[in-house]
N, C-alpha and C. Protein backbone atom coordinates (compact mmCIF):
# COMPACT_ATOMS: atom_id res chain seq x y z
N UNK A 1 -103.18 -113.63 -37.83
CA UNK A 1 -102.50 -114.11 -36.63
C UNK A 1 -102.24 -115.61 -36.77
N UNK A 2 -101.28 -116.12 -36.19
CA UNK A 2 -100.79 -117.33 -36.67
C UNK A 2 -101.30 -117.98 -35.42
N UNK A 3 -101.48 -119.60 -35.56
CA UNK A 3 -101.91 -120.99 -35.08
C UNK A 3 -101.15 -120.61 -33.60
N UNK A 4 -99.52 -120.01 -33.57
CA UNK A 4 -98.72 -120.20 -32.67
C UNK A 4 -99.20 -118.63 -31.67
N UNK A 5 -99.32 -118.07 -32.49
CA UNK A 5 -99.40 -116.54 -31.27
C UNK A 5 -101.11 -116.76 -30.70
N UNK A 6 -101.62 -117.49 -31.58
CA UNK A 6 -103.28 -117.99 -31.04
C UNK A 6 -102.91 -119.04 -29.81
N UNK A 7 -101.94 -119.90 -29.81
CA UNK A 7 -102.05 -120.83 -28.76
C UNK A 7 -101.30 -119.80 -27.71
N UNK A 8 -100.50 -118.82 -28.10
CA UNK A 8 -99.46 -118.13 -26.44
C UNK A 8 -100.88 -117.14 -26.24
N UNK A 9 -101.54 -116.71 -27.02
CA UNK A 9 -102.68 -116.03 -25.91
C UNK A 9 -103.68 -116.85 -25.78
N UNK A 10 -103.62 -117.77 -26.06
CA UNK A 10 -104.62 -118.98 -25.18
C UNK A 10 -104.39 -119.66 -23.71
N UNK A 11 -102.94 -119.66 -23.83
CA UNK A 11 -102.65 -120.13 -22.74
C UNK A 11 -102.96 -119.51 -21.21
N UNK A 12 -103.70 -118.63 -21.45
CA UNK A 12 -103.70 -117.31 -20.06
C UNK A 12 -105.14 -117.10 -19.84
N UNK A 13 -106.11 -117.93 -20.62
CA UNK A 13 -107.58 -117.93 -20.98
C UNK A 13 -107.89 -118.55 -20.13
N UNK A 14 -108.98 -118.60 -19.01
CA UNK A 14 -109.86 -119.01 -18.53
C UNK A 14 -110.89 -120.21 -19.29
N UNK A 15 -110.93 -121.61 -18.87
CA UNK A 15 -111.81 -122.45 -19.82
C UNK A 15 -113.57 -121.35 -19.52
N UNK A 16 -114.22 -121.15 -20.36
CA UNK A 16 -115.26 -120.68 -19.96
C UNK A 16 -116.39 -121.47 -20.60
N UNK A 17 -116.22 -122.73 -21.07
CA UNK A 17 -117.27 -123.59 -21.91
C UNK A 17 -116.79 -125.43 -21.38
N UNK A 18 -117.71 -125.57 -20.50
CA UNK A 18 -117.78 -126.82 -20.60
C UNK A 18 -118.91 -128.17 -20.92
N UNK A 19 -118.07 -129.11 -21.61
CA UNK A 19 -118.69 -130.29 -22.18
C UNK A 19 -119.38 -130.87 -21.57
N UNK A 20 -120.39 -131.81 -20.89
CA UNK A 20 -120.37 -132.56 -19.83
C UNK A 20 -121.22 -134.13 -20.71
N UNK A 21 -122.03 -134.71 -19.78
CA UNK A 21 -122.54 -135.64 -20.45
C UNK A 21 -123.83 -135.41 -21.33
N UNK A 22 -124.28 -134.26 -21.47
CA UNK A 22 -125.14 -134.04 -22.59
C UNK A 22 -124.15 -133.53 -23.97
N UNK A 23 -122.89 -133.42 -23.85
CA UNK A 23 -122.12 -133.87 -25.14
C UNK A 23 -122.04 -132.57 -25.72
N UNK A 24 -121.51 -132.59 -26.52
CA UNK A 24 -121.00 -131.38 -27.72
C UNK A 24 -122.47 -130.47 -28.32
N UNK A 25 -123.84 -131.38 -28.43
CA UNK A 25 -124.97 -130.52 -29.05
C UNK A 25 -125.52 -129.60 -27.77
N UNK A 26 -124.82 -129.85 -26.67
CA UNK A 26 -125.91 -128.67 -25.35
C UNK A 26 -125.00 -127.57 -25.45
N UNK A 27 -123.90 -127.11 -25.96
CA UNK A 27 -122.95 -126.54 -26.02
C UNK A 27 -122.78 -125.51 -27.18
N UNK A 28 -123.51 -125.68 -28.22
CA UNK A 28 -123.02 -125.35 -29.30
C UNK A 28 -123.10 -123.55 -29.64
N UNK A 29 -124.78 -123.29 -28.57
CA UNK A 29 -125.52 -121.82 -28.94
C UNK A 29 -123.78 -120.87 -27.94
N UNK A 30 -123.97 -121.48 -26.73
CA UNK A 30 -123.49 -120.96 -25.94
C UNK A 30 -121.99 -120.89 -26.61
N UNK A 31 -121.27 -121.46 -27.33
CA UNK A 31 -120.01 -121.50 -27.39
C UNK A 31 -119.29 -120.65 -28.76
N UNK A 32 -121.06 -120.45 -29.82
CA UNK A 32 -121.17 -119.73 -30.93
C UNK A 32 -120.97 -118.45 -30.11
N UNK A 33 -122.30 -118.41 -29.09
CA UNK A 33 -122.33 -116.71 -28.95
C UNK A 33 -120.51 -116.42 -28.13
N UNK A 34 -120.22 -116.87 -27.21
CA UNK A 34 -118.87 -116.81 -27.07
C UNK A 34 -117.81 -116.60 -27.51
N UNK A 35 -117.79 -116.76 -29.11
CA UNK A 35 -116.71 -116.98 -29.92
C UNK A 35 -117.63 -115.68 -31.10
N UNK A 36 -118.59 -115.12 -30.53
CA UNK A 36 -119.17 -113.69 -31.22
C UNK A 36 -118.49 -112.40 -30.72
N UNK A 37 -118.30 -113.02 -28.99
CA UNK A 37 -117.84 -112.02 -28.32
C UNK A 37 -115.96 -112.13 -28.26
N UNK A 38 -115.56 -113.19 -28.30
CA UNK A 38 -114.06 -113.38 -27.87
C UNK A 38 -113.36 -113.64 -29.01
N UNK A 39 -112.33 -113.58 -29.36
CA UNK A 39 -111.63 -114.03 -30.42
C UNK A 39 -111.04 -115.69 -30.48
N UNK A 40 -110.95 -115.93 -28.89
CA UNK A 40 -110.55 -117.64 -28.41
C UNK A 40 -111.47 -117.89 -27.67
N UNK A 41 -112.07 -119.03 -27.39
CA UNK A 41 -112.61 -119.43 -26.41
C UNK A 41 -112.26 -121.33 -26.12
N UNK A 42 -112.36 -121.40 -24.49
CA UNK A 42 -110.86 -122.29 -24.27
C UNK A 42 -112.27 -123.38 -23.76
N UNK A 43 -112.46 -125.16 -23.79
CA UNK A 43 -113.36 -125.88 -23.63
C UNK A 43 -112.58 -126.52 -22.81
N UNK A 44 -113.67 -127.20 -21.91
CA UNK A 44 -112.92 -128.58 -21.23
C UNK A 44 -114.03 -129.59 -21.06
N UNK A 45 -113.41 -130.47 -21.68
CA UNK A 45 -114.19 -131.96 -22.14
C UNK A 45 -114.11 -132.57 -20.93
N UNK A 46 -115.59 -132.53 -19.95
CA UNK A 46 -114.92 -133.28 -19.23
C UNK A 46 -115.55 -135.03 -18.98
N UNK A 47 -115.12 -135.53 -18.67
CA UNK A 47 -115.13 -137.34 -18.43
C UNK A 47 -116.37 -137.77 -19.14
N UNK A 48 -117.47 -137.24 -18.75
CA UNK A 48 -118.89 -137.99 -18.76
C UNK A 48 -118.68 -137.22 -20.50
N UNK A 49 -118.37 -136.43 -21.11
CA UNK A 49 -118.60 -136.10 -22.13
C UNK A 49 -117.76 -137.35 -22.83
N UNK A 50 -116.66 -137.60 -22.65
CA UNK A 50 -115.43 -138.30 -23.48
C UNK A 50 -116.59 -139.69 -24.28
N UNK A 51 -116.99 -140.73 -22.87
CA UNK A 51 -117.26 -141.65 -23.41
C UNK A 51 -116.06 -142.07 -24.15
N UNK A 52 -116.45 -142.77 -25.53
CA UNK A 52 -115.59 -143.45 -26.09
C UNK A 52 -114.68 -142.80 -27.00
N UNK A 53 -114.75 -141.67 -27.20
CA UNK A 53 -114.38 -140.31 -28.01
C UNK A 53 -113.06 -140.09 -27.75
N UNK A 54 -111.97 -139.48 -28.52
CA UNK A 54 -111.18 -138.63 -27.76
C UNK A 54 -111.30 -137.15 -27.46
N UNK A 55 -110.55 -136.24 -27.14
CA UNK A 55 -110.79 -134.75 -26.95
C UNK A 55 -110.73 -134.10 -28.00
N UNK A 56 -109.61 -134.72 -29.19
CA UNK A 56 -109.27 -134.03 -30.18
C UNK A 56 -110.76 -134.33 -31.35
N UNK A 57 -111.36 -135.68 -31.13
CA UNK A 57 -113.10 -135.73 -31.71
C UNK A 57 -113.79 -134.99 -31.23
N UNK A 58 -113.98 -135.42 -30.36
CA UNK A 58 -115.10 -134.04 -29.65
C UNK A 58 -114.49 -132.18 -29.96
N UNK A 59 -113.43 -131.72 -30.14
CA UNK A 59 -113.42 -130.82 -30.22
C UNK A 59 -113.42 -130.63 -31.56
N UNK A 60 -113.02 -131.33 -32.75
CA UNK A 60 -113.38 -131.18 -33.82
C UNK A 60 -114.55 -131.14 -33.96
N UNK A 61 -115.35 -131.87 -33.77
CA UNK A 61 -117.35 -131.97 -34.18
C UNK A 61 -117.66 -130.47 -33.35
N UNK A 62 -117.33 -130.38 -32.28
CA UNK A 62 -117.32 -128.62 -31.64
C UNK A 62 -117.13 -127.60 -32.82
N UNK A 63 -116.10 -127.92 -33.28
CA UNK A 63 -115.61 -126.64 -34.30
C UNK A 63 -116.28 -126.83 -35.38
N UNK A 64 -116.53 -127.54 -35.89
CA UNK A 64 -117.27 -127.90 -37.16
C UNK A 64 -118.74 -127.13 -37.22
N UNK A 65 -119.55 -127.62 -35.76
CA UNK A 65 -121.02 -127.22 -35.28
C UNK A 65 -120.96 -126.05 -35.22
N UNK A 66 -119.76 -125.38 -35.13
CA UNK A 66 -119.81 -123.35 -34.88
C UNK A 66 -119.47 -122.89 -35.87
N UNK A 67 -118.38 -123.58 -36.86
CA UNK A 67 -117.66 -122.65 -37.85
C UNK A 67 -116.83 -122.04 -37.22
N UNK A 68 -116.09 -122.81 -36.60
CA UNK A 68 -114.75 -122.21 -35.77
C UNK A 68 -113.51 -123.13 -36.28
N UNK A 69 -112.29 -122.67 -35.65
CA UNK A 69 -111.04 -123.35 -35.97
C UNK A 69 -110.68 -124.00 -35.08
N UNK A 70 -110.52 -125.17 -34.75
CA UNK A 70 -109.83 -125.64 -34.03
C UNK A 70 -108.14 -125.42 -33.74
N UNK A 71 -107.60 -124.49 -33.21
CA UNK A 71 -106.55 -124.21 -32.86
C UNK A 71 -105.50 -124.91 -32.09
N UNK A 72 -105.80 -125.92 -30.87
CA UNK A 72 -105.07 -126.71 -30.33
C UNK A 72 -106.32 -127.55 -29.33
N UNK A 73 -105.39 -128.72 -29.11
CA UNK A 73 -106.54 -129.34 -28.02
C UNK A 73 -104.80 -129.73 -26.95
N UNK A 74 -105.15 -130.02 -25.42
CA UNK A 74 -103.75 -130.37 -24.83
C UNK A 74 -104.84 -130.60 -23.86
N UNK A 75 -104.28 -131.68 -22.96
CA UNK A 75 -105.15 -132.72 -22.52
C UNK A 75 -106.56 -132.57 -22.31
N UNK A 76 -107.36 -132.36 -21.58
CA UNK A 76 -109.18 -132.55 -22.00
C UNK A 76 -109.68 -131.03 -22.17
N UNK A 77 -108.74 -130.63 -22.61
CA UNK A 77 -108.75 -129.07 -23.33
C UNK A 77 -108.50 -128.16 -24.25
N UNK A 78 -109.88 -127.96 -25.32
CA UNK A 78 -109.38 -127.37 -26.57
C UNK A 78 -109.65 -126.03 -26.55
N UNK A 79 -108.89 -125.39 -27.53
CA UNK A 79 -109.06 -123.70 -27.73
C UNK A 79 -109.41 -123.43 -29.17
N UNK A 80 -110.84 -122.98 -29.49
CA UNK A 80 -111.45 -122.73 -30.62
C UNK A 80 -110.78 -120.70 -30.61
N UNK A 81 -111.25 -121.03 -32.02
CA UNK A 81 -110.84 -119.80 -32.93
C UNK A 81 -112.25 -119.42 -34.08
């Protein structure tokens, strides 16, 4: 399945994983087992997580910590694969 038909059924996803200020490591079990069960699962970075970061960092170090793909990020919201 391609990058592009992954982002049109992303777009209809519910965020069901969020970032907050304990950062990308409080996140990681929960967002593995998530992405055991779903084929996408959609994040939202929110403020207290950013700090000095952008979304597209933080969701990379996300994908990296799971062994997932980073598929798209669009504003404080990425969709792993």
């Amino acid at each position: 399945m391609s990058d592009q038909e992954l982002r049109k059924e992303a777009h209809d996803l519910d965020v069901t994983v969020w970032v907050g200020k304990k950062g990308v490591d409080a996140v990681v079990d929960e967002t593995s087992d998530q992405l055991d069960d779903a084929k996408l699962v959609k994040v939202k970075f929110l403020r207290a997580a950013r700090g000095g970061t952008t979304t597209e960092e933080l969701a990379e170090e996300l994908a990296d910590a799971v062994g997932a793909d980073l598929i798209e990020t669009r504003g404080n919201t990425a969709v792993l694969h």
